[in-house]
Protein backbone atom coordinates (compact mmCIF):
# COMPACT_ATOMS: atom_id res chain seq x y z
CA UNK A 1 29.20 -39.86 52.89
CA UNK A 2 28.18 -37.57 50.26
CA UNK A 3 26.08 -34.43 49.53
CA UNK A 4 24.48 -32.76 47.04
CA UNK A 5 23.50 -29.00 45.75
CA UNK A 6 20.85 -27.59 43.69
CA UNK A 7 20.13 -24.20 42.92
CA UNK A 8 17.07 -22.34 44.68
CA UNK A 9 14.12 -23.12 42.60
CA UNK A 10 11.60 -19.76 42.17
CA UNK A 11 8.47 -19.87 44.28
CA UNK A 12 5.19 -20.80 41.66
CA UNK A 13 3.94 -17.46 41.91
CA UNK A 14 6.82 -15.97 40.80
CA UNK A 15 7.46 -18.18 37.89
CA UNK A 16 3.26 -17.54 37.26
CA UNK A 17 3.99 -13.69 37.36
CA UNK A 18 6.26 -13.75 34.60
CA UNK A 19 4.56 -16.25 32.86
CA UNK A 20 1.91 -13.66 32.26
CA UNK A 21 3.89 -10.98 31.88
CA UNK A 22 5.62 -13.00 28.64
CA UNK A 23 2.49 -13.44 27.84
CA UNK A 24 0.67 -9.92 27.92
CA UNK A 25 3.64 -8.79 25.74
CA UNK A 26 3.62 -11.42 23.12
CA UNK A 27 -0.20 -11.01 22.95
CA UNK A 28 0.40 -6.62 22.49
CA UNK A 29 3.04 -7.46 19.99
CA UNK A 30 0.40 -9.03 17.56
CA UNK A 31 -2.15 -6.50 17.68
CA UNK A 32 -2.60 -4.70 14.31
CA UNK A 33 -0.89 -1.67 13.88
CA UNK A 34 -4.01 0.04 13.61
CA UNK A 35 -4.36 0.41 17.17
CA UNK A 36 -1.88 2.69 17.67
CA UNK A 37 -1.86 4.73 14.68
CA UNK A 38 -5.81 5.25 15.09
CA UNK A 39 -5.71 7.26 18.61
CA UNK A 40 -2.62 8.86 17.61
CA UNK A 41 -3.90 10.38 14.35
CA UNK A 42 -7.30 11.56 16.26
CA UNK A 43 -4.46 13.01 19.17
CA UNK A 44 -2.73 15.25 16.74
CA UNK A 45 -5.87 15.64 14.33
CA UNK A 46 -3.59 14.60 11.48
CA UNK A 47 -5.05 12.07 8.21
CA UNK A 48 -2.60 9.57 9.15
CA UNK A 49 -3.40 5.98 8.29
CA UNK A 50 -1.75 2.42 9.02
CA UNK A 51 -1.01 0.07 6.06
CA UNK A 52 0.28 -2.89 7.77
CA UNK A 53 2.25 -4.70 10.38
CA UNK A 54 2.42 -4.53 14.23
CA UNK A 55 2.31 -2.08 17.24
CA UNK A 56 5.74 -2.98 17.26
CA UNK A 57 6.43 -2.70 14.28
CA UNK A 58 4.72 -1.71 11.32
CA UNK A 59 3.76 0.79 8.43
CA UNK A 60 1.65 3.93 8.05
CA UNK A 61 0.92 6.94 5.17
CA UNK A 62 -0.06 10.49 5.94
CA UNK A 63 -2.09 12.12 3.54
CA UNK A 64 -0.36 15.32 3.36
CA UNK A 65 -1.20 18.23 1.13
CA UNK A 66 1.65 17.85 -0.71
CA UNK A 67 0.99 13.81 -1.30
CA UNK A 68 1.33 11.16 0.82
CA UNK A 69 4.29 10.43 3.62
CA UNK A 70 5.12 6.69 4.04
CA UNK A 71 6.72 5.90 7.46
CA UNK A 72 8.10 2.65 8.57
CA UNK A 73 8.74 1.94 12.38
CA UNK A 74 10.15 -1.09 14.49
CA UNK A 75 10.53 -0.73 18.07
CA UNK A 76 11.66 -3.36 21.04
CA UNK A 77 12.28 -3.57 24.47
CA UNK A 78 15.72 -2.34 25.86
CA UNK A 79 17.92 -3.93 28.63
CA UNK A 80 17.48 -0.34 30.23
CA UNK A 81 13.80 -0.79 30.84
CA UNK A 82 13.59 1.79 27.79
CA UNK A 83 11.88 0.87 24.57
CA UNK A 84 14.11 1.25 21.31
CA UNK A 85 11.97 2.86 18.42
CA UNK A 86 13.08 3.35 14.53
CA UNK A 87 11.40 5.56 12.28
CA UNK A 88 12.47 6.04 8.57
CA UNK A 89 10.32 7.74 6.03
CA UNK A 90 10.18 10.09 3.05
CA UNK A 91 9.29 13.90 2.28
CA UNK A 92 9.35 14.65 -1.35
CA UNK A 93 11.34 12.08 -1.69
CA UNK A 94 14.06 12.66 0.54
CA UNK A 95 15.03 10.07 3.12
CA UNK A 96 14.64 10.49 6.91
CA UNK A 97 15.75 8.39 10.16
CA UNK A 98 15.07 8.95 13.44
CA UNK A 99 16.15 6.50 16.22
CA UNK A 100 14.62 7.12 19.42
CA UNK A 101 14.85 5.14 23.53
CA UNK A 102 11.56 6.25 25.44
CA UNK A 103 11.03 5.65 29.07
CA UNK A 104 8.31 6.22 31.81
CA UNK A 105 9.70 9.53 32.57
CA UNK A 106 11.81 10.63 29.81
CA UNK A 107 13.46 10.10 26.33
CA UNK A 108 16.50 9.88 24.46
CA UNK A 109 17.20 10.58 21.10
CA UNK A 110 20.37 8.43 19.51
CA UNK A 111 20.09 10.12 16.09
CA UNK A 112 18.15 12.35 13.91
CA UNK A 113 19.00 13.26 10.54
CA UNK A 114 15.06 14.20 8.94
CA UNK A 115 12.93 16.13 7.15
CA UNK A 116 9.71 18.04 8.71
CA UNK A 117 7.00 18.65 6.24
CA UNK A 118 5.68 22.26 6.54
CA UNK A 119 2.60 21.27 6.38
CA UNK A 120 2.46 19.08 9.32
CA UNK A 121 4.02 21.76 11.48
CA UNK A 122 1.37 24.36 9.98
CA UNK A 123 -1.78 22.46 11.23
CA UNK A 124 0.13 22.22 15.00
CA UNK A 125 1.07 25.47 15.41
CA UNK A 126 -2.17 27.94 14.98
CA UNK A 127 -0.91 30.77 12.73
CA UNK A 128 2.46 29.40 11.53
CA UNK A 129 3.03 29.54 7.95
CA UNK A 130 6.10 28.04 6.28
CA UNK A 131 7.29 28.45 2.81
CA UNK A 132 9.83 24.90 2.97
CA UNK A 133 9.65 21.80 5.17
CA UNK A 134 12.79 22.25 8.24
CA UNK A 135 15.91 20.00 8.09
CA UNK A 136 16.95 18.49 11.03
CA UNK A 137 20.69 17.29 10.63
CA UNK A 138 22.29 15.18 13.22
CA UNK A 139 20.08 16.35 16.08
CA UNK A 140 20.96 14.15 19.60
CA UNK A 141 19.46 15.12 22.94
CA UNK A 142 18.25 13.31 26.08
CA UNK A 143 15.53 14.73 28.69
CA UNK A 144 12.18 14.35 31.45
CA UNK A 145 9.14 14.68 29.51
CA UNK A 146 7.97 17.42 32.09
CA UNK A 147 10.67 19.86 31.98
CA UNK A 148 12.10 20.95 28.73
CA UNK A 149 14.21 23.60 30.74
CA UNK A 150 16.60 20.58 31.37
CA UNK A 151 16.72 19.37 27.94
CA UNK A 152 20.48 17.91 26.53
CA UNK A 153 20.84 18.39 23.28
CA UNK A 154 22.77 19.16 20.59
CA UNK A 155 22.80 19.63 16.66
CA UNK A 156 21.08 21.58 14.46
CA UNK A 157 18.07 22.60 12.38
CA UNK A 158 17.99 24.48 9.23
CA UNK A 159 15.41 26.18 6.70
CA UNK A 160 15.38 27.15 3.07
CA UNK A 161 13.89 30.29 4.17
CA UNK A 162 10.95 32.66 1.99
CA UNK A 163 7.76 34.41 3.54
CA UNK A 164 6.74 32.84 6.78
CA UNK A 165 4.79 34.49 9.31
CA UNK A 166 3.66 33.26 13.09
CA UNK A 167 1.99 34.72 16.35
CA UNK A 168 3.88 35.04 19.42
CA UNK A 169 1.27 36.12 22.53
CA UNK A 170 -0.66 37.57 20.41
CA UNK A 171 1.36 39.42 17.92
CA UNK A 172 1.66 38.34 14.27
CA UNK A 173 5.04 38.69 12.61
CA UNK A 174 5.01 38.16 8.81
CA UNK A 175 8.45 37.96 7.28
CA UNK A 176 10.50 37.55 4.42
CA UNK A 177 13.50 35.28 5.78
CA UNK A 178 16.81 33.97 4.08
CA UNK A 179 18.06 30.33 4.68
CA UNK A 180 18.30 29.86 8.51
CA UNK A 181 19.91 27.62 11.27
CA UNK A 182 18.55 26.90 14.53
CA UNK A 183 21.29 25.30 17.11
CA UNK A 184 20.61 24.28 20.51
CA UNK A 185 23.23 25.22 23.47
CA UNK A 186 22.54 23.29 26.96
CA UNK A 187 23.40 25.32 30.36
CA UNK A 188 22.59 25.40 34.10
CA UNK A 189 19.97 28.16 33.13
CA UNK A 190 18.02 26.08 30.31
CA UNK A 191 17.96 24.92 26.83
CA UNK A 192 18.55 28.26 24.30
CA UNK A 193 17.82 27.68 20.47
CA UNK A 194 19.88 30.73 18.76
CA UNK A 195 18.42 31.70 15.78
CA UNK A 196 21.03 33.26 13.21
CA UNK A 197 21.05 33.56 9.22
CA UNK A 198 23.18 30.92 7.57
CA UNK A 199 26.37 33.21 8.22
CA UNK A 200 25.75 33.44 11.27
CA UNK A 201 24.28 36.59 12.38
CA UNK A 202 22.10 36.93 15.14
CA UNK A 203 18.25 36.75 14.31
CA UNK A 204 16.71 35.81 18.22
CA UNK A 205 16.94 32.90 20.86
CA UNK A 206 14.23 30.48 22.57
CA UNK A 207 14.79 29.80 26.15
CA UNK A 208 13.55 27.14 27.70
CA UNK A 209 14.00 27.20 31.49
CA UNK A 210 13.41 24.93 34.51
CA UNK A 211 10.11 24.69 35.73
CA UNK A 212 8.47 25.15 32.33
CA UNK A 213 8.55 28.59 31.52
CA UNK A 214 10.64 30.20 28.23
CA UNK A 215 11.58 33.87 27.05
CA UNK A 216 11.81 34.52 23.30
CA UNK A 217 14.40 36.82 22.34
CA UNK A 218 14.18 39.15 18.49
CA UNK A 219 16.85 40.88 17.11
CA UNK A 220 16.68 44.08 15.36
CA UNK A 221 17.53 42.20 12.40
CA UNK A 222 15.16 39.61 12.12
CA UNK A 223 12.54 42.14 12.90
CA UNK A 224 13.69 44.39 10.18
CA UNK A 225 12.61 41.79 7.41
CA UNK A 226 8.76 42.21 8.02
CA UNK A 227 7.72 44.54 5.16
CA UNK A 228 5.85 46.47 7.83
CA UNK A 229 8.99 47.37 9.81
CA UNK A 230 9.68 50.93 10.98
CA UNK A 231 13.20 50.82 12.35
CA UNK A 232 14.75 52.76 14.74
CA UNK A 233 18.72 53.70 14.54
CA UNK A 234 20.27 50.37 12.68
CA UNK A 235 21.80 48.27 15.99
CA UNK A 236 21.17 44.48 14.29
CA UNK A 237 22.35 42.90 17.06
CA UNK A 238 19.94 44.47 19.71
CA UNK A 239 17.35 42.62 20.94
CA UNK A 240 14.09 44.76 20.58
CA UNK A 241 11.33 42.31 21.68
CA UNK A 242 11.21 40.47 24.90
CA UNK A 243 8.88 37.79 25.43
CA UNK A 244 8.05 35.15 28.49
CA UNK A 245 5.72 32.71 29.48
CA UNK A 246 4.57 28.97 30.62
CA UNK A 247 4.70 26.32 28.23
């Protein structure tokens, strides 16, 4: 007498279901590159272009004032349900990389070591003005799209400094700053991004709470380099404007 085995064969539907689902994919990963660049670019009202390749990975140029900004990207699936996205490009001819998991809900950022174009940041940012493009140097985080407040991250960004000016609810501050860090410290109360000169002295702090609201935080001594400043008795450290809000 014998007997035999087999393994449990998938109902037809099943094996249908992912059938299309390989499928749907393979089709998305052949359509031009085009199609995600184009509603992107009209999104953040930038003259950014494809040049080749894939929506998964592919090529694009953004005619900046300064001259045009390659960028290269290749992205795939992930194990993790996440998808897996490179991006590597130049400003003035320095060398960028970003590598970046995003998710349904929320992102995660393996490694940044890049250059922003001032610019770029100028036409998001109503009434910022930059004299250099920021650094970002080894900048790792993880986080929900919806809530900044709980934010993980850690690094640092950095700028050349010169006259920059920007409005914060409805004040403008115009200002003649030195070279400048911005470092990001996680707690149960938020994100904070302290502001300091490159020695380390205090200039302000961003805090980004839970439940999407923030407080900005200036210190006498960043507010002392507007040309229009009438100080009070010299306390650098003191924090002399208090700001809060939604995002």
């Amino acid at each position: 007498m014998s007997s035999s085995s087999s393994l449990p064969s998938l109902p037809w539907w099943r094996l249908s279901l992912w059938g299309m689902a390989v499928a749907i994919v393979a089709l998305i990963g052949q359509c031009p590159a085009a199609w995600l660049v184009d509603p992107v670019a009209r999104h953040l009202q930038l003259p950014m272009r494809a040049t080749g390749g894939t929506v998964w990975s592919g090529s694009l140029v953004v005619d900046d004032v300064d001259g045009t900004l390659p960028l290269v990207w290749a992205c795939h699936p992930q194990w993790t349900g996440m998808l897996g996205c490179q991006f590597k490009y130049l400003v003035q001819g320095q060398a960028s990389h970003v590598e970046v998991q995003l998710g349904w809900h929320g992102w995660k950022l393996d490694h940044a070591t890049a250059w922003v174009p001032a610019s770029l940041l100028m036409k998001q940012v109503e009434g910022l003005s930059l004299a250099a493009p920021i650094r970002i140097e080894s900048l790792q985080g993880q986080g929900d799209y919806k809530d900044p407040g709980r934010w993980q991250m850690s690094g640092l960004l950095t700028y050349a400094g010169g006259l920059t000016a920007v409005n914060l609810q409805g004040q403008h501050y115009s200002l003649q700053l030195p070279a400048v860090i911005l470092v990001p410290h996680a707690a149960k109360d938020g994100l904070t991004w302290r502001l300091s000169e490159a020695s380390g002295l205090l200039l302000g702090r961003l805090m980004l709470q839970p439940g999407q609201t923030f407080k900005i935080e200036l210190a006498q001594r960043l507010l002392a380099l507007s040309p229009l400043y009438q100080g009070r008795a010299w306390t650098p450290d003191r924090i002399d404007v208090h700001m809060q809000g939604s995002l």
